[in-house]
N, C-alpha and C. Protein backbone atom coordinates (compact mmCIF):
# COMPACT_ATOMS: atom_id res chain seq x y z
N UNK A 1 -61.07 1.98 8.21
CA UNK A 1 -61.90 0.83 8.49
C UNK A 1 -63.14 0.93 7.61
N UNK A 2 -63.59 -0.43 7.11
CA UNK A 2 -64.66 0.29 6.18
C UNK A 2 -65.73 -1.08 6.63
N UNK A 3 -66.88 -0.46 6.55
CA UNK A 3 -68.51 -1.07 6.57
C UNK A 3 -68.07 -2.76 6.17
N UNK A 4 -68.79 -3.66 6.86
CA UNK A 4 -68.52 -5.18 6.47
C UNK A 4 -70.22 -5.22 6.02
N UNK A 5 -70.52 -5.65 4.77
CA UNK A 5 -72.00 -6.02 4.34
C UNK A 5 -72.74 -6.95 5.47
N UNK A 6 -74.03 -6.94 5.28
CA UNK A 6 -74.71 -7.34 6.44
C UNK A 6 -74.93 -9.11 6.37
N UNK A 7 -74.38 -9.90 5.18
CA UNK A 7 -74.33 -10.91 5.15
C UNK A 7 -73.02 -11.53 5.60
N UNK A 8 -72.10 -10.51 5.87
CA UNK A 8 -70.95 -10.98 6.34
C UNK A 8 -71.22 -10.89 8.16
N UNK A 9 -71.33 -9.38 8.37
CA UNK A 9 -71.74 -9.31 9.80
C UNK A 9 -72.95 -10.23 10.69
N UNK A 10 -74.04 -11.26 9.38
CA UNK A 10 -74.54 -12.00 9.91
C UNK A 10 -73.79 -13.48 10.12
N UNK A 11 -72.95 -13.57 9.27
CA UNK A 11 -72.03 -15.11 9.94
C UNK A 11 -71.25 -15.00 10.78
N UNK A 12 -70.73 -13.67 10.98
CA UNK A 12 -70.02 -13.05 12.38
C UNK A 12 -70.49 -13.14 13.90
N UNK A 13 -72.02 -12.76 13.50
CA UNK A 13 -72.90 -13.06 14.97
C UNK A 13 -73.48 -14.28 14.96
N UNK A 14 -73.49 -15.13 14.02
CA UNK A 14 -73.63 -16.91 14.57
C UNK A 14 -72.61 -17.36 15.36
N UNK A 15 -71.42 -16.64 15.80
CA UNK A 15 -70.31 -16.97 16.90
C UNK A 15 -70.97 -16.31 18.07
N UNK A 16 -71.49 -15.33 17.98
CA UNK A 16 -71.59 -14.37 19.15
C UNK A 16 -73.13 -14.59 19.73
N UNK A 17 -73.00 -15.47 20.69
CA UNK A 17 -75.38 -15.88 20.78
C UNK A 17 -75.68 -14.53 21.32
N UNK A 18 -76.93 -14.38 21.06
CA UNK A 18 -77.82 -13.19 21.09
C UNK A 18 -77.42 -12.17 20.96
N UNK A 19 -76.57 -11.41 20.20
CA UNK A 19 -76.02 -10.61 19.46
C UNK A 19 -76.66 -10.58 17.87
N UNK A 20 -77.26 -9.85 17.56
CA UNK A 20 -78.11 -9.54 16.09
C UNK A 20 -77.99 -8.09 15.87
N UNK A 21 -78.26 -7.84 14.44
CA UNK A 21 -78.19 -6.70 13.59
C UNK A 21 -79.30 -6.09 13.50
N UNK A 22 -79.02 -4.69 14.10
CA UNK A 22 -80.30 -4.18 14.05
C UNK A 22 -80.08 -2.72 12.75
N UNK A 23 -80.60 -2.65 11.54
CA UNK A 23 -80.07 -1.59 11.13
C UNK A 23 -78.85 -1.89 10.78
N UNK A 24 -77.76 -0.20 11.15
CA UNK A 24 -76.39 -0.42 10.75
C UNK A 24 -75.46 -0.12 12.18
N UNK A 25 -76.34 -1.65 13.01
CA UNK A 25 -75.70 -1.14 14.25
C UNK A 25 -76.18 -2.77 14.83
N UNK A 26 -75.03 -3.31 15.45
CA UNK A 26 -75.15 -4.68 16.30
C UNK A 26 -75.55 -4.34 18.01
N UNK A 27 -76.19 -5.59 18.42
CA UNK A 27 -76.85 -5.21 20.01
C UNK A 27 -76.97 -6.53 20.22
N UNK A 28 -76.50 -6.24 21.97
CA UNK A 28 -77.33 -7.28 22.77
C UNK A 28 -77.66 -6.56 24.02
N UNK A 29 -78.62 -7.70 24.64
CA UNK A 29 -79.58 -7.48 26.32
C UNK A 29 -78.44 -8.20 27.19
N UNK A 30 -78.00 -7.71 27.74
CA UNK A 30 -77.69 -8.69 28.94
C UNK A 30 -78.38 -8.60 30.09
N UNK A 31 -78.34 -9.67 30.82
CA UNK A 31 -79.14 -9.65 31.46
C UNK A 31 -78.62 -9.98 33.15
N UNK A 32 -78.11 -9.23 34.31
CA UNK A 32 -77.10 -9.51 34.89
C UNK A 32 -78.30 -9.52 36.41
N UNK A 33 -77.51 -9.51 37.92
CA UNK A 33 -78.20 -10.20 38.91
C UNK A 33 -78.56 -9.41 39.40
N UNK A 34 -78.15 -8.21 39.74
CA UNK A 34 -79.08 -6.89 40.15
C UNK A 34 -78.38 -5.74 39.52
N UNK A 35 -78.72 -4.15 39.98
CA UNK A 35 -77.86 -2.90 39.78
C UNK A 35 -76.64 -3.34 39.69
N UNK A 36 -75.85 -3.13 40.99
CA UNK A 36 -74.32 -2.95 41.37
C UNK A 36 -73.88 -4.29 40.28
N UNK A 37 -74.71 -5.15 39.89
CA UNK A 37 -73.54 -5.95 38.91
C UNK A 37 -73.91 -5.72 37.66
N UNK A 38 -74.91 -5.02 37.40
CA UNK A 38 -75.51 -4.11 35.99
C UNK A 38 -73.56 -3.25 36.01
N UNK A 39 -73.86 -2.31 36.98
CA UNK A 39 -72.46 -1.71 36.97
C UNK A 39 -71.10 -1.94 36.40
N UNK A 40 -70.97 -2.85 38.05
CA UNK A 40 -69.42 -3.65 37.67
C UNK A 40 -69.22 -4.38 36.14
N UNK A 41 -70.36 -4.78 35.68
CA UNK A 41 -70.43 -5.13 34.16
C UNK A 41 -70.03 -4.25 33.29
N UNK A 42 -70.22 -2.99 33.16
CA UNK A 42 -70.42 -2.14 32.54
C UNK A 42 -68.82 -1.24 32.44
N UNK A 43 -68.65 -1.72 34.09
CA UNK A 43 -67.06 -0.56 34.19
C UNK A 43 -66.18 -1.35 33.31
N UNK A 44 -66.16 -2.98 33.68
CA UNK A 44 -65.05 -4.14 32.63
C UNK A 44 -65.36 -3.65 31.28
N UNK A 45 -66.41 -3.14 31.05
CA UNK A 45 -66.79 -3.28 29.54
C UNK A 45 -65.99 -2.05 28.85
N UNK A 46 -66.32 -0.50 29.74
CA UNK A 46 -65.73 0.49 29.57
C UNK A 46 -64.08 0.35 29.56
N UNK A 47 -63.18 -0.92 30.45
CA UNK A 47 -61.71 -0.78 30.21
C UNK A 47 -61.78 -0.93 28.99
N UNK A 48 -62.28 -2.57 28.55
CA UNK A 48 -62.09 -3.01 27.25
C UNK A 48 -62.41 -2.02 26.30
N UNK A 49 -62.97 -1.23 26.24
CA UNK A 49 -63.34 -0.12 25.01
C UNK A 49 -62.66 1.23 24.83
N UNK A 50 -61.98 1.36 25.91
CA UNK A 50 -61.21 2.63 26.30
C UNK A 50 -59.77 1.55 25.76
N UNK A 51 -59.40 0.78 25.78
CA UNK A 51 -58.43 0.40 25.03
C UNK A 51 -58.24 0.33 24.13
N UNK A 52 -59.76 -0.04 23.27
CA UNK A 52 -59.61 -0.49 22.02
C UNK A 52 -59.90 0.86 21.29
N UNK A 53 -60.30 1.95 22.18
CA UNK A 53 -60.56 3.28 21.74
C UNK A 53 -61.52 3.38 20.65
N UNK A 54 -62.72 2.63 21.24
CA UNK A 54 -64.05 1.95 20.81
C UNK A 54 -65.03 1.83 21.35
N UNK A 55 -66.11 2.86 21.65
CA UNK A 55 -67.27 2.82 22.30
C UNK A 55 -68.29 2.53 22.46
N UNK A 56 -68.91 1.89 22.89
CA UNK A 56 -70.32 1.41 22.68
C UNK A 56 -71.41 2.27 23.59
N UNK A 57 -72.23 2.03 22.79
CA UNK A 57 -73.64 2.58 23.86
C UNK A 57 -74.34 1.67 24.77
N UNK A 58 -74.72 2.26 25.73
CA UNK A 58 -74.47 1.30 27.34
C UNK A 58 -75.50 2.12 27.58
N UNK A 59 -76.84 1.18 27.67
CA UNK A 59 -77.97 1.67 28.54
C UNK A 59 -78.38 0.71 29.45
N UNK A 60 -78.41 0.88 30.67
CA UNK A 60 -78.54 0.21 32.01
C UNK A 60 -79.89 0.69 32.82
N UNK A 61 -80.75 -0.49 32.94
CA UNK A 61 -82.17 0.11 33.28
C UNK A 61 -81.92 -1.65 34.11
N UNK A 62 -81.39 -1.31 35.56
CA UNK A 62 -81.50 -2.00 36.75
C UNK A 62 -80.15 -3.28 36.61
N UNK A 63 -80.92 -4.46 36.27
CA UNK A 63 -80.16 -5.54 35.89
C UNK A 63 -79.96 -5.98 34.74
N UNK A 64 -80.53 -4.81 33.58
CA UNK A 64 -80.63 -4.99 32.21
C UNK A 64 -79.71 -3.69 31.73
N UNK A 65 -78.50 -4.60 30.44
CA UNK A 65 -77.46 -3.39 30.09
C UNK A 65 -77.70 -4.06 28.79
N UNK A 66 -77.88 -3.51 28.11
CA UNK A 66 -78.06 -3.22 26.42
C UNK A 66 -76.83 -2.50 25.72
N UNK A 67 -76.25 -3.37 24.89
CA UNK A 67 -74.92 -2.99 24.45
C UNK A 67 -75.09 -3.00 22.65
N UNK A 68 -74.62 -1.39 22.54
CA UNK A 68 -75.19 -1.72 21.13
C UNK A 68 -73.96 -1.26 20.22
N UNK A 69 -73.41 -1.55 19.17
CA UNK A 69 -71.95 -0.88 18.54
C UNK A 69 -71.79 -0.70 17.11
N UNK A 70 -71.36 0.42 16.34
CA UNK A 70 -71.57 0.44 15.44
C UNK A 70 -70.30 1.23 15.36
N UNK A 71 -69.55 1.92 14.26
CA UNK A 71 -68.63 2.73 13.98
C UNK A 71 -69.15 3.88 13.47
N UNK A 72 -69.38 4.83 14.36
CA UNK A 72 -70.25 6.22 13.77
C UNK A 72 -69.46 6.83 12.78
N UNK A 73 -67.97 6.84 13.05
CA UNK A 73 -67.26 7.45 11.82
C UNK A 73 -67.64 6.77 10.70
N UNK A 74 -67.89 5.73 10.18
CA UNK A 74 -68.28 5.28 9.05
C UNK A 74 -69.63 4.91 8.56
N UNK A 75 -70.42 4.77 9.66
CA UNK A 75 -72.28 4.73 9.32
C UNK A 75 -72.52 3.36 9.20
N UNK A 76 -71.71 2.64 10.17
CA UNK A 76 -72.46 1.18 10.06
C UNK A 76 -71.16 0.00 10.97
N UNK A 77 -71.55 -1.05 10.86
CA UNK A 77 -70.86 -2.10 11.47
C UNK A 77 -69.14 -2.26 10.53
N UNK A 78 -68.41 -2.47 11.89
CA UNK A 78 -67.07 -2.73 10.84
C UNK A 78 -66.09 -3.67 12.02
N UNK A 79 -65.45 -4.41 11.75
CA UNK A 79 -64.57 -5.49 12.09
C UNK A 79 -63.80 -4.82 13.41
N UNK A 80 -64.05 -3.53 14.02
CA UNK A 80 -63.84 -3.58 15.41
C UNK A 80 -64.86 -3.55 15.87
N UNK A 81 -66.37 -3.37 15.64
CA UNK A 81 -67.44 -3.45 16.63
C UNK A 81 -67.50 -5.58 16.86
N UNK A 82 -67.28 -6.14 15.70
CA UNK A 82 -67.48 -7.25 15.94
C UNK A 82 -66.31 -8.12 16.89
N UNK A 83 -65.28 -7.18 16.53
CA UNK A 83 -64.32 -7.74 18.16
C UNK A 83 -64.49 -7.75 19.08
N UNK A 84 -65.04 -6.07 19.53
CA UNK A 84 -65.55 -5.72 20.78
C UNK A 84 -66.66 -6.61 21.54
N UNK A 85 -67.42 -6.50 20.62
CA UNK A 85 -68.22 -7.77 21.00
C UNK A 85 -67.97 -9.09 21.37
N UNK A 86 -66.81 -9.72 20.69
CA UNK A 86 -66.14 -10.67 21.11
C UNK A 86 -65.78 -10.41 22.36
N UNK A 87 -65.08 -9.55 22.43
CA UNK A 87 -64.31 -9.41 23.96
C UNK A 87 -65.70 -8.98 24.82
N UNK A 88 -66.40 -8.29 24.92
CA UNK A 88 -67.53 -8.57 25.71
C UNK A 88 -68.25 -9.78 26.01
N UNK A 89 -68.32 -10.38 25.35
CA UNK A 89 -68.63 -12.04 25.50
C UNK A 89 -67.56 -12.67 26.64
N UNK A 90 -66.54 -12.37 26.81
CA UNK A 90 -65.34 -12.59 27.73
C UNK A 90 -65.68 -12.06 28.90
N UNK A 91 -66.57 -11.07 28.98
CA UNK A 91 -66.55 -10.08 30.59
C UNK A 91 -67.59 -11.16 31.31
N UNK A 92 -67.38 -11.47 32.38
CA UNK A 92 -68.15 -12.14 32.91
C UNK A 92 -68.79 -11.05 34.24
């Protein structure tokens, strides 16, 4: 899998709202109704990524989960973090 340039990964996240490039690593805030659905958010998110055998970093501070993804094997964004993200957009 190799690095997508950051002008590509920026027409990628004009599909995906509030999803932006930070660095060589994509993020969003979500913003959910309390803890326990900070959670349950978080476990859907973990199937989807344990499938895709694709991890993201998941920091959860109450009703706020910050999802951030990058491909560490390669040092930057690549065409499965921008799926994942897709399919996170799906977790309701």
């Amino acid at each position: 899998m190799t690095i997508i340039k950051n002008e590509k990964i920026n027409e990628h996240l004009k599909g995906l709202e509030g999803w932006e490039l930070r660095d060589k690593e994509i993020h969003k805030n979500f913003k959910r109704k309390d803890f326990i659905d900070s959670i349950g958010f978080v476990s859907r998110i973990a199937l989807l990524a344990e499938r895709a055998d694709h991890h993201p970093d998941i920091l959860v501070q109450y009703n706020k989960v910050d999802i951030t993804l990058s491909t560490h094997s390669e040092g930057g964004v690549t065409e499965k973090d921008i799926k994942l993200a897709g399919e996170i957009e799906e977790v309701k």
